[in-house]
C-alpha atoms as a PDB file:
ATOM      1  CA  UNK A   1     111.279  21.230-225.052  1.00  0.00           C
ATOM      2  CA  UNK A   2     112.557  17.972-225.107  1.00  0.00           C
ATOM      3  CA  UNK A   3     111.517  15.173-222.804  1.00  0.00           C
ATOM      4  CA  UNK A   4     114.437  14.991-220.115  1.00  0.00           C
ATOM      5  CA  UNK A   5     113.884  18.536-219.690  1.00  0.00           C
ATOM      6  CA  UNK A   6     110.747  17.659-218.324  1.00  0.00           C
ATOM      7  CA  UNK A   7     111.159  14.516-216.823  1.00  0.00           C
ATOM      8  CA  UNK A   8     112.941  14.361-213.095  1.00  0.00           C
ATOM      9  CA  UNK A   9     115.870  12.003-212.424  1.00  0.00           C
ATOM     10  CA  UNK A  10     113.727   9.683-210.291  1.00  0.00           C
ATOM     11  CA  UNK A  11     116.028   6.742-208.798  1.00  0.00           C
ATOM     12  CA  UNK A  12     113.538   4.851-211.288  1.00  0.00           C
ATOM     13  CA  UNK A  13     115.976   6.796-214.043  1.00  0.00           C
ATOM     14  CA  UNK A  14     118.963   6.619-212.623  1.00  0.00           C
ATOM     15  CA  UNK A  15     118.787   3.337-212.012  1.00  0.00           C
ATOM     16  CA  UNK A  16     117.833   2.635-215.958  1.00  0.00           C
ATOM     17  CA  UNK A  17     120.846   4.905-216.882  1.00  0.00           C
ATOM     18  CA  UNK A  18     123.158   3.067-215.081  1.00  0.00           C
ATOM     19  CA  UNK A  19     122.276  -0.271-215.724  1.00  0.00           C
ATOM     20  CA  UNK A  20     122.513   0.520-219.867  1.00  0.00           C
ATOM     21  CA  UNK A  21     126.093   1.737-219.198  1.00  0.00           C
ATOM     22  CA  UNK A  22     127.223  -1.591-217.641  1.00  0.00           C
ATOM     23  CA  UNK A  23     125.833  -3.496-219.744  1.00  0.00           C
ATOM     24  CA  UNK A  24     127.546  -1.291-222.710  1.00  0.00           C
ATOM     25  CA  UNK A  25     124.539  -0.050-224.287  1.00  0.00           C
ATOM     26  CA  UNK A  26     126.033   3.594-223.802  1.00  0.00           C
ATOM     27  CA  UNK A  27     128.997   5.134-221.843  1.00  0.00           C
ATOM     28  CA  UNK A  28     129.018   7.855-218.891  1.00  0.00           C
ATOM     29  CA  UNK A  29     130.130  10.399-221.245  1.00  0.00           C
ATOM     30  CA  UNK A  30     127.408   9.364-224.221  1.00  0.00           C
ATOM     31  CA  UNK A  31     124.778   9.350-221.418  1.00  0.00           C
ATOM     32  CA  UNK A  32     126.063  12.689-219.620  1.00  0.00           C
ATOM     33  CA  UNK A  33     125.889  14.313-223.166  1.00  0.00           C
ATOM     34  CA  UNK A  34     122.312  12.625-224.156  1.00  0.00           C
ATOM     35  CA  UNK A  35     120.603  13.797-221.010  1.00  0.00           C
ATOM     36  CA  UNK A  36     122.643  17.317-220.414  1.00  0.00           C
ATOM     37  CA  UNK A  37     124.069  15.834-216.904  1.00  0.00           C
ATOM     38  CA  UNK A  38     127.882  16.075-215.955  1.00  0.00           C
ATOM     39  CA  UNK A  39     129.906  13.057-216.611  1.00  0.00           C
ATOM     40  CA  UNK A  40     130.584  13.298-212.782  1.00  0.00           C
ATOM     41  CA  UNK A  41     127.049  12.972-211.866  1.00  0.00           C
ATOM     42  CA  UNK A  42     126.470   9.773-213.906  1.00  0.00           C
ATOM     43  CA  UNK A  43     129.674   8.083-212.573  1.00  0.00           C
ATOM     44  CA  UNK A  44     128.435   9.291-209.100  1.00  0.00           C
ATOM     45  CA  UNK A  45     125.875   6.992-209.668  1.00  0.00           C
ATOM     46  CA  UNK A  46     126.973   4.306-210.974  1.00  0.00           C
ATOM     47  CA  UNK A  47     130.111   3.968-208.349  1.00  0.00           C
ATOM     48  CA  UNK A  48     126.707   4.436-205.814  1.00  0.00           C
ATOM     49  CA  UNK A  49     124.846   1.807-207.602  1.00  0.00           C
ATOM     50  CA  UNK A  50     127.986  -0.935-208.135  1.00  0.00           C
ATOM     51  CA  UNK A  51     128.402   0.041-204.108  1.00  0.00           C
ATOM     52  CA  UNK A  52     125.122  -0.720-203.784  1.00  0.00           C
ATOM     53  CA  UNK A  53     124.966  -3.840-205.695  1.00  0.00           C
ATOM     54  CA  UNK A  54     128.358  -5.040-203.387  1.00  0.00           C
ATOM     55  CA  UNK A  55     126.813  -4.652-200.067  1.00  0.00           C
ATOM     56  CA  UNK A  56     123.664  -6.791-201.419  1.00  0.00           C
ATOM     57  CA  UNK A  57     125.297  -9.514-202.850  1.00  0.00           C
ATOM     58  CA  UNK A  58     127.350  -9.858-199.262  1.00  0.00           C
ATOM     59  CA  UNK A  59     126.442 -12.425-197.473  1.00  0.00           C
ATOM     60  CA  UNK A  60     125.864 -10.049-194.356  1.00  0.00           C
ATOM     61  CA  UNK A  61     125.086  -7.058-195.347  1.00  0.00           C
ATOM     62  CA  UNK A  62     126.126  -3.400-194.047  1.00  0.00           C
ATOM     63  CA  UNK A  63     123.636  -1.403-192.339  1.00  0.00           C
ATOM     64  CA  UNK A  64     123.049   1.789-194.075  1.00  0.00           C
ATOM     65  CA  UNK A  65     124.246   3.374-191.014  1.00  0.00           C
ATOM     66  CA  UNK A  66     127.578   1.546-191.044  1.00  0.00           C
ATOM     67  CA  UNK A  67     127.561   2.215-195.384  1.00  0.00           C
ATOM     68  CA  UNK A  68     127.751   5.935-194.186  1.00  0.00           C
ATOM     69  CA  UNK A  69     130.287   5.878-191.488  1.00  0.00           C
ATOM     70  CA  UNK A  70     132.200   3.747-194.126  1.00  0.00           C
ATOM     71  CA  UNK A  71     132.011   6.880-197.053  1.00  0.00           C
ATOM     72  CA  UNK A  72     132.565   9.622-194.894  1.00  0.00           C
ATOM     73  CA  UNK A  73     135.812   7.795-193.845  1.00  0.00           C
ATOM     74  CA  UNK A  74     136.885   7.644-197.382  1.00  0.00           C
ATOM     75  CA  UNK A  75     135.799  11.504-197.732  1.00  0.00           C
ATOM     76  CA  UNK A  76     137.581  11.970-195.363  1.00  0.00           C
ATOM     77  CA  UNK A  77     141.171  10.505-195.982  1.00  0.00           C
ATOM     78  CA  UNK A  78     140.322  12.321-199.822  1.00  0.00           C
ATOM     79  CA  UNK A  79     139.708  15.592-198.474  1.00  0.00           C
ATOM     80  CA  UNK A  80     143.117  15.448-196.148  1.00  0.00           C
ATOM     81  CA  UNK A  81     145.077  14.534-199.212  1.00  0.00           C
ATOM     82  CA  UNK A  82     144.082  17.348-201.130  1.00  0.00           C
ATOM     83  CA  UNK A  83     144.979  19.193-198.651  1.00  0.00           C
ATOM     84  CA  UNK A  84     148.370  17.390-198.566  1.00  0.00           C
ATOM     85  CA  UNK A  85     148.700  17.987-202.246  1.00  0.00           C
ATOM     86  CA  UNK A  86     147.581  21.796-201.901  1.00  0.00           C
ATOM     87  CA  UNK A  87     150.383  22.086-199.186  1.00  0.00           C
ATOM     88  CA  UNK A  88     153.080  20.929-201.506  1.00  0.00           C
ATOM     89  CA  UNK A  89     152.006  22.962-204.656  1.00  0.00           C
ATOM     90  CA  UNK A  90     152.232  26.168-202.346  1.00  0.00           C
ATOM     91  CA  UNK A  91     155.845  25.089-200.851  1.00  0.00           C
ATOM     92  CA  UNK A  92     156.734  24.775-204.860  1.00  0.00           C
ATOM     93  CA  UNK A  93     155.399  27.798-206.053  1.00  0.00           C
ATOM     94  CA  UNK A  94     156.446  30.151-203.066  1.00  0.00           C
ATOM     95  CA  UNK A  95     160.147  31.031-204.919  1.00  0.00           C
ATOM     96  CA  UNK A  96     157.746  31.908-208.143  1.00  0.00           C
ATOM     97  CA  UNK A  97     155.421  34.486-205.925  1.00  0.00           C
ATOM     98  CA  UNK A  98     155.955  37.973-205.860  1.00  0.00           C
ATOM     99  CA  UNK A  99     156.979  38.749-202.013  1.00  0.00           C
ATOM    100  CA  UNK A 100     154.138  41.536-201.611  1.00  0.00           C
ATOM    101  CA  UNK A 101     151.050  41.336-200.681  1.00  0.00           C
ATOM    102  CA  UNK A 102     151.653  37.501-198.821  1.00  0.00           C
ATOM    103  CA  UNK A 103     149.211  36.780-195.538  1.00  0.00           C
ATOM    104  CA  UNK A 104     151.067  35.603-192.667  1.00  0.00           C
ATOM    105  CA  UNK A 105     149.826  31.895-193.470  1.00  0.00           C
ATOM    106  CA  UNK A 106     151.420  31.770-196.672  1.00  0.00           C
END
């Protein structure tokens, strides 16, 4: 078994992942593939840690209430447009779509 198997990813761990990949010791996708984790994962945290790293060096920083409020904003305006895009990819493939079988909200 090898040794990440074992190991847990701490924030100890991430924290030494993420700080190799800025300073260029490895990229996300060397370090996803190394330690079996997703490339999204490991640039999860290092946009978390850079975040992070932002709010510290301010010279008054956010609460970690107001660092929430401030994400799930951003979440937020993501989610509505992918929803914007999904809306327009249906519009463009309706002529392409058999007529059968469509709900009422198609």
């Amino acid at each position: 078994m090898v040794e990440d198997d074992i190991q847990r990813w701490t924030s100890k761990r991430r924290t030494a992942l993420v700080v190799s990949i800025l300073k260029g010791e490895t990229s996300t996708q060397e370090a996803a593939r190394k330690h079996g984790l997703t490339v999204g994962d490991v640039e999860k945290w290092v946009e978390l840690a850079m975040a992070g790293m932002e709010n510290q060096l301010r010279s008054r920083p956010k609460e970690d209430e107001a660092l929430k409020d401030e994400r799930i904003k951003q979440l937020e305006r993501k989610v509505g447009q992918m929803t914007l895009d999904m809306d327009i990819l249906k519009e463009a493939m309706r002529p392409y779509r058999p007529t059968e079988g469509r709900t009422s909200d198609e």
